[in-house]
Protein backbone atom coordinates (compact mmCIF):
# COMPACT_ATOMS: atom_id res chain seq x y z
CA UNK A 1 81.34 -11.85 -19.19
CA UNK A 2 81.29 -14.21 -22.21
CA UNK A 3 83.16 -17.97 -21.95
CA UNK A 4 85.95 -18.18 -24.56
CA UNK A 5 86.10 -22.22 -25.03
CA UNK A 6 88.61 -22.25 -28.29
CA UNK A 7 91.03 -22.83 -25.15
CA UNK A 8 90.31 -26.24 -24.44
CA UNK A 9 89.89 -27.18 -28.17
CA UNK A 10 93.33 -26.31 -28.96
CA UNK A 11 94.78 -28.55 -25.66
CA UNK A 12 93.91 -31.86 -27.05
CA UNK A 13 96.75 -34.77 -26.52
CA UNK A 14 99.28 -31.35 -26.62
CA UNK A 15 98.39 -31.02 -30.56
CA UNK A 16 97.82 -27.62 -31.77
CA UNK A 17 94.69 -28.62 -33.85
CA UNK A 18 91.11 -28.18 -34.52
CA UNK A 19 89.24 -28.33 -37.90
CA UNK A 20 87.54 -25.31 -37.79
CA UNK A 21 90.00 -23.16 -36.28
CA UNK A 22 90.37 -19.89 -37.48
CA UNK A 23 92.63 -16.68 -36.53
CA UNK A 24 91.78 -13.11 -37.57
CA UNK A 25 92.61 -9.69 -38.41
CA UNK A 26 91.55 -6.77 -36.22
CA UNK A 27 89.94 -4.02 -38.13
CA UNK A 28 89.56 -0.70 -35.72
CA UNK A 29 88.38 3.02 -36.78
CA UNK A 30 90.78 6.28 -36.84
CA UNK A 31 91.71 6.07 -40.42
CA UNK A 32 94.75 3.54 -39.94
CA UNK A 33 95.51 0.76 -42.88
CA UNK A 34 94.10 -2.20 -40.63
CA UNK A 35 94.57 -3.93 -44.09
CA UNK A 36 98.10 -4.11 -44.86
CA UNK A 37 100.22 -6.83 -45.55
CA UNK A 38 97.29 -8.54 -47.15
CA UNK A 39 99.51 -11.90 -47.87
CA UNK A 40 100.81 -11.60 -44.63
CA UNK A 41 98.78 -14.61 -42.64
CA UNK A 42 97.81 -16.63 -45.70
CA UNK A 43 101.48 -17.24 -45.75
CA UNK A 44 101.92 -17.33 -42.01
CA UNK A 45 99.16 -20.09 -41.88
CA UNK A 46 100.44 -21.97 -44.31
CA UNK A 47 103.69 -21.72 -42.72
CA UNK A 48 102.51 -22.73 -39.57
CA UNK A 49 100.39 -25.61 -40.91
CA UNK A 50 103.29 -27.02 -42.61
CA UNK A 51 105.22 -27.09 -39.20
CA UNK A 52 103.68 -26.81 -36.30
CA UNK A 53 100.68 -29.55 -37.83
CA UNK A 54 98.01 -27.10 -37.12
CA UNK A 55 94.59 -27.06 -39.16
CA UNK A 56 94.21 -23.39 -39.18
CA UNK A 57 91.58 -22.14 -42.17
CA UNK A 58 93.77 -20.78 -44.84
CA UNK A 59 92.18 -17.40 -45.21
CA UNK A 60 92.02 -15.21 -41.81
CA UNK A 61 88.53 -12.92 -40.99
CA UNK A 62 88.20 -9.76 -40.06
CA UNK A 63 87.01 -8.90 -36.93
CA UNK A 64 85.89 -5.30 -35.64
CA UNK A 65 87.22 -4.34 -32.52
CA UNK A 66 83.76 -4.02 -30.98
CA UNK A 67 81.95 -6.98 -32.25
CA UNK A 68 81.17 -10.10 -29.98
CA UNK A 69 82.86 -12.20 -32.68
CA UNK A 70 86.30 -12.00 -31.38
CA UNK A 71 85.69 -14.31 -28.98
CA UNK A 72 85.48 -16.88 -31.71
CA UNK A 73 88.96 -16.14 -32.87
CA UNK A 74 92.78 -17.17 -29.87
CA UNK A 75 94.30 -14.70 -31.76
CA UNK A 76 93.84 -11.52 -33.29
CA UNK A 77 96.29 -10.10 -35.32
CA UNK A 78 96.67 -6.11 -35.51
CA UNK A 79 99.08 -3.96 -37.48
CA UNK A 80 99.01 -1.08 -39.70
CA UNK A 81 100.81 2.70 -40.26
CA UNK A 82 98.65 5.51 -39.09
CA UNK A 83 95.85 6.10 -36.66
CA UNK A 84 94.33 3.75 -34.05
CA UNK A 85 90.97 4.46 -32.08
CA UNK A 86 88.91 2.76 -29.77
CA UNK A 87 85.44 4.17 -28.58
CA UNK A 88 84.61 2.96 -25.19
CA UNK A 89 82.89 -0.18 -25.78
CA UNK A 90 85.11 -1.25 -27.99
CA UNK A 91 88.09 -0.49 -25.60
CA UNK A 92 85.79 -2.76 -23.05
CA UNK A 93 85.21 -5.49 -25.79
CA UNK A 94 88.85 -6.23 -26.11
CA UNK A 95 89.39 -6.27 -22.64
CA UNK A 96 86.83 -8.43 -21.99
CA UNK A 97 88.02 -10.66 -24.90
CA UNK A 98 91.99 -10.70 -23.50
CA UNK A 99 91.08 -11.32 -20.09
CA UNK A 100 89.20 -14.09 -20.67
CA UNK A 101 91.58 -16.31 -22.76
CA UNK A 102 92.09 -14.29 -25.98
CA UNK A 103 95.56 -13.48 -27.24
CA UNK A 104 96.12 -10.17 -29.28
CA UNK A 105 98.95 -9.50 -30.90
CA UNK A 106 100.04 -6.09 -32.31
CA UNK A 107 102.53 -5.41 -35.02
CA UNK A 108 103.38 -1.93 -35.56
CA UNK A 109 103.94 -1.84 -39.71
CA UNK A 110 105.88 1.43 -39.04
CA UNK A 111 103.91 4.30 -37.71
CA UNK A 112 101.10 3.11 -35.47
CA UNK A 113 103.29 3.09 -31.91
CA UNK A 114 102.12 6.74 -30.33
CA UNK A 115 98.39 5.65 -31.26
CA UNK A 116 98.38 2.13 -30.50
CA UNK A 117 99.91 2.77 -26.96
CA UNK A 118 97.34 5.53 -26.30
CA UNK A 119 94.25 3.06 -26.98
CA UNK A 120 95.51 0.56 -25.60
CA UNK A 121 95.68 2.54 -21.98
CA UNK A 122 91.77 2.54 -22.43
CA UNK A 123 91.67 -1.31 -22.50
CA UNK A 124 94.16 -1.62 -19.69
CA UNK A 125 94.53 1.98 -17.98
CA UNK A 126 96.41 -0.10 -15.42
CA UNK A 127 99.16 -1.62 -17.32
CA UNK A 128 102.02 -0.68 -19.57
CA UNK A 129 104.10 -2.23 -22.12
CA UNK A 130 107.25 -4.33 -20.63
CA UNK A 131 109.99 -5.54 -22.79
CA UNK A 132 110.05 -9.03 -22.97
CA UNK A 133 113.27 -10.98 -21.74
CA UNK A 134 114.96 -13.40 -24.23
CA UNK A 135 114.22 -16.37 -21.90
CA UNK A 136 110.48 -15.49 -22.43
CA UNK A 137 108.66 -18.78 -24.01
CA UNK A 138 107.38 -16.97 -26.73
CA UNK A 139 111.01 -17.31 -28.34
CA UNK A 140 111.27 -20.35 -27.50
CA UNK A 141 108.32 -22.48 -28.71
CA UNK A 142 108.99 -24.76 -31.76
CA UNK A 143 111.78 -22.22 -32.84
CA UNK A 144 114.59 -20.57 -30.54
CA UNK A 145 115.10 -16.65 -30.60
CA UNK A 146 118.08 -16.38 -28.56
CA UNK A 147 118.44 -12.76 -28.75
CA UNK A 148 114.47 -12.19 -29.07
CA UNK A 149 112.32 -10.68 -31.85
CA UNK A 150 113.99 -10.70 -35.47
CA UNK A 151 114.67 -7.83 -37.21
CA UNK A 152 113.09 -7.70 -40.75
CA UNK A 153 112.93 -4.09 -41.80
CA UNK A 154 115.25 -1.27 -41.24
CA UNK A 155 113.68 2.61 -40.39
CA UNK A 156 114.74 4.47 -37.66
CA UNK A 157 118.31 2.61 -36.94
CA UNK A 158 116.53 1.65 -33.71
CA UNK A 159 116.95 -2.24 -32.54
CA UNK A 160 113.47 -4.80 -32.77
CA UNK A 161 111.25 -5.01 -29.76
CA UNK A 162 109.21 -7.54 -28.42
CA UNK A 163 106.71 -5.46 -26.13
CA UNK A 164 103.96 -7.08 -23.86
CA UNK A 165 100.89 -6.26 -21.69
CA UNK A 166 101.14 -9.12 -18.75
CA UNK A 167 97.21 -9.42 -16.84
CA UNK A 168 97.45 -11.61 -14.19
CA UNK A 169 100.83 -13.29 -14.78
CA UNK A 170 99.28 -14.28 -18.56
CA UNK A 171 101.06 -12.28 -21.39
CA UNK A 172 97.55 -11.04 -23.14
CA UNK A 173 98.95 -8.77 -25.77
CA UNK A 174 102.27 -9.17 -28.00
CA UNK A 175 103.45 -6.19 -29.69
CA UNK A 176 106.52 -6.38 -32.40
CA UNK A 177 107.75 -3.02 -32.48
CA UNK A 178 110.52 -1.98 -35.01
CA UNK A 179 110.58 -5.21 -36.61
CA UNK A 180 108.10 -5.11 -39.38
CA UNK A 181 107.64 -8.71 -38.88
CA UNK A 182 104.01 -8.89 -40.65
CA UNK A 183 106.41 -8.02 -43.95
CA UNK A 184 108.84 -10.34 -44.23
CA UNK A 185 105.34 -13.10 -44.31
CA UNK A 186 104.40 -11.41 -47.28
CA UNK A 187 105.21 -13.00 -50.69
CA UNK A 188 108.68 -12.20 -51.68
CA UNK A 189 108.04 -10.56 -54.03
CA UNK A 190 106.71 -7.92 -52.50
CA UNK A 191 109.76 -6.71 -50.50
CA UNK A 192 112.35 -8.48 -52.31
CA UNK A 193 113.81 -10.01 -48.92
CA UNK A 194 116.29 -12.86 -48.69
CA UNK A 195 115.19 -16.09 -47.88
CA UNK A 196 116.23 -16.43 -45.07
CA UNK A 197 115.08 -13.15 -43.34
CA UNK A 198 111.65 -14.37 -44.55
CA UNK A 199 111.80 -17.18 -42.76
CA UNK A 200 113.12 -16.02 -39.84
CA UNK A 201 109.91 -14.04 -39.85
CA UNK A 202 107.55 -16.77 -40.58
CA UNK A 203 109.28 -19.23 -37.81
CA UNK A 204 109.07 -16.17 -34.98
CA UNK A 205 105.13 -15.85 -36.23
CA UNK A 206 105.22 -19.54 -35.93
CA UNK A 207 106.29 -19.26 -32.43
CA UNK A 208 103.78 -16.33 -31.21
CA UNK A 209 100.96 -18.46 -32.86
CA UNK A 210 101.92 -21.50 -30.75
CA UNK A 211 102.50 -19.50 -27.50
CA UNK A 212 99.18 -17.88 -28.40
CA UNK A 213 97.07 -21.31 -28.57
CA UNK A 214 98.67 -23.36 -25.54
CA UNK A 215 100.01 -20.63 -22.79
CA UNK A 216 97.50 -20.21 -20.67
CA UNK A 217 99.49 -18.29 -17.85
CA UNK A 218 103.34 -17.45 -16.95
């Protein structure tokens, strides 16, 4: 199985910084829009650069679910609408990648949920989706979430969930599920949302980024 290092580069002195650090954007077959929310992590980066003091690139890559070039990125961000598949090896790529160090998180754009939980049973047939509890770190890294994941969009009148696969006693996978949390990143002028939902958005990104690049097991 491949090494990930970009562990150990992040844990210098407790700063979360590296100059060539880069995060990415999961692209994955089935006809789903892997691309939305295209000023979603510009701004996110930014955000987080500005306040946590990381030296993340300002543009994210995209990475192909299958490709050995995931293990280059400590987190992958997914999202989309529609349709979600993973062949085999790419199922066995990710797992490979998620075990080892790597830190995926989903964000279902409204849409994605029945497909996204169905592939990812072929990366981890073994595990399902747990809510998180509001004590979890991940609300509580540079910015508290008392009451867990921020609601940005409304849809189905159904309350914001912070979902997570758990390998191990490590929390591999985050998924933000009827939040639409990759759209309040986006310019505002896009959506039109207050400023402060916005950054209530940005600072809980800020926070899964951080939990992303320093937990290393719960």
């Amino acid at each position: 199985m491949k090494k990930i290092l970009f562990i150990g580069l992040m844990l210098v002195s407790g700063l979360l910084s590296a100059q060539s650090l880069k995060i990415a954007k999961l692209k994955y077959d089935g006809g789903g829009d892997w691309y939305a929310n295209k000023t979603a992590l510009p701004n996110l980066i930014r955000f987080c650069n500005r306040h946590l003091g990381t030296q993340i690139a300002r543009e994210e890559d995209i990475v192909e679910v299958g490709s050995p070039d995931i293990f280059l990125y400590p987190y992958l961000y997914m999202t989309g609408h529609g349709n979600v598949v993973f062949s085999a090896q790419q199922a066995e790529n990710l797992r490979n990648y998620l075990t080892a160090g790597g830190f995926l998180h989903i964000d279902d754009n409204y849409g994605m949920d029945q497909y996204v939980r169905l592939e990812m049973k072929k990366v981890f047939p073994n595990l399902e989706f747990v809510e998180l509890p509001f004590e979890h770190p991940i609300y509580h890294q540079k910015f508290d979430f008392d009451q867990g994941l921020p609601k940005i969009h409304e849809h189905d009148g159904k309350p914001a969930q912070g979902l997570g696969l758990i390998y191990k006693g490590r929390l591999v996978c985050y998924y933000s599920y009827e939040s639409d949390l990759g759209n309040g990143w986006e310019d505002q002028v896009i959506y039109n949302d207050p400023e402060h939902v916005r950054q209530q958005a940005l600072k809980m990104g800020a926070n899964i980024i951080s939990y992303a690049f320093t937990a290393v097991e719960q």
